[in-house]
Protein backbone atom coordinates (compact mmCIF):
# COMPACT_ATOMS: atom_id res chain seq x y z
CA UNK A 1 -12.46 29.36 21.64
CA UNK A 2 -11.45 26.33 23.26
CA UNK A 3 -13.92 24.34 21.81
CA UNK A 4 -12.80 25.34 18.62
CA UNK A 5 -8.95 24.23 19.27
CA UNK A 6 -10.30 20.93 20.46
CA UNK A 7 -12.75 20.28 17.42
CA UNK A 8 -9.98 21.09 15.51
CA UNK A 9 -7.69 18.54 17.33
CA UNK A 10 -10.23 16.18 17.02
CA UNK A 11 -10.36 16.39 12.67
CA UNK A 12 -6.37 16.76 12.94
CA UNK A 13 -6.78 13.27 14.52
CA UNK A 14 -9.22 11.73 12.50
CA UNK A 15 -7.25 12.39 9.40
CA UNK A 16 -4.34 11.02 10.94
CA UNK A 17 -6.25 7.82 11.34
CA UNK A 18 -7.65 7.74 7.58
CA UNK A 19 -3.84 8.19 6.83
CA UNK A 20 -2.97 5.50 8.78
CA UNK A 21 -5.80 3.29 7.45
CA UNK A 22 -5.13 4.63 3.67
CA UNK A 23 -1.28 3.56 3.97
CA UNK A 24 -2.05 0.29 5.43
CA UNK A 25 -4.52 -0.30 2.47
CA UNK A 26 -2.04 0.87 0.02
CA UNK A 27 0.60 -2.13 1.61
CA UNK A 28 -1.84 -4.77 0.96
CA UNK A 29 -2.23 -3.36 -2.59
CA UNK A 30 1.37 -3.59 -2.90
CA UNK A 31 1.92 -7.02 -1.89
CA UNK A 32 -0.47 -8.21 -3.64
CA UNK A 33 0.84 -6.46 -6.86
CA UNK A 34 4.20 -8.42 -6.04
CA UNK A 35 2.50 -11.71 -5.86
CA UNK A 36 1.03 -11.43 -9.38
CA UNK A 37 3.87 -10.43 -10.33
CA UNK A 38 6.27 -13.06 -8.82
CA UNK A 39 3.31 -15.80 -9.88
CA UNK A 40 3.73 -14.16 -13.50
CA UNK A 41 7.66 -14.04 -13.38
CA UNK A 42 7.34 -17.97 -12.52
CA UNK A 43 5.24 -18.77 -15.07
CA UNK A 44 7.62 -17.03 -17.98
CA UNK A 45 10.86 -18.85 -16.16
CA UNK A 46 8.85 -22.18 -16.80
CA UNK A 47 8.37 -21.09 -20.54
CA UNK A 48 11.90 -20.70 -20.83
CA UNK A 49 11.67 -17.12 -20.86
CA UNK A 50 14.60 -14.71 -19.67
CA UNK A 51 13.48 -12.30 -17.00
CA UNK A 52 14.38 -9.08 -15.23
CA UNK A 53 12.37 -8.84 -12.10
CA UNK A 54 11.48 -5.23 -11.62
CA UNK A 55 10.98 -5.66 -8.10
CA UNK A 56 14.50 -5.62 -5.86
């Protein structure tokens, strides 16, 4: 039975690491996302465009 607790364990702990890895994906996702969208925000301003940024 203790095998079985620790193979457990182990999954709990690789999934825990895919989370991790997932949410740090997901943050460079974001940021970029904000960069396109502060790069297209710029580009309207220099049209002469009136913006609302989305982003706070």
């Amino acid at each position: 039975m203790s095998s079985d607790a620790e193979t457990i364990y182990e999954r709990v702990a690789k999934l825990e690491d895919e989370i991790a890895l997932l949410r740090s994906e997901l943050d460079i996702i974001k940021s970029a996302f904000r960069n396109k969208l502060a790069r297209h925000e710029i580009s309207m301003i220099k049209e002469g465009k009136d913006i609302n940024s989305i982003i706070d």
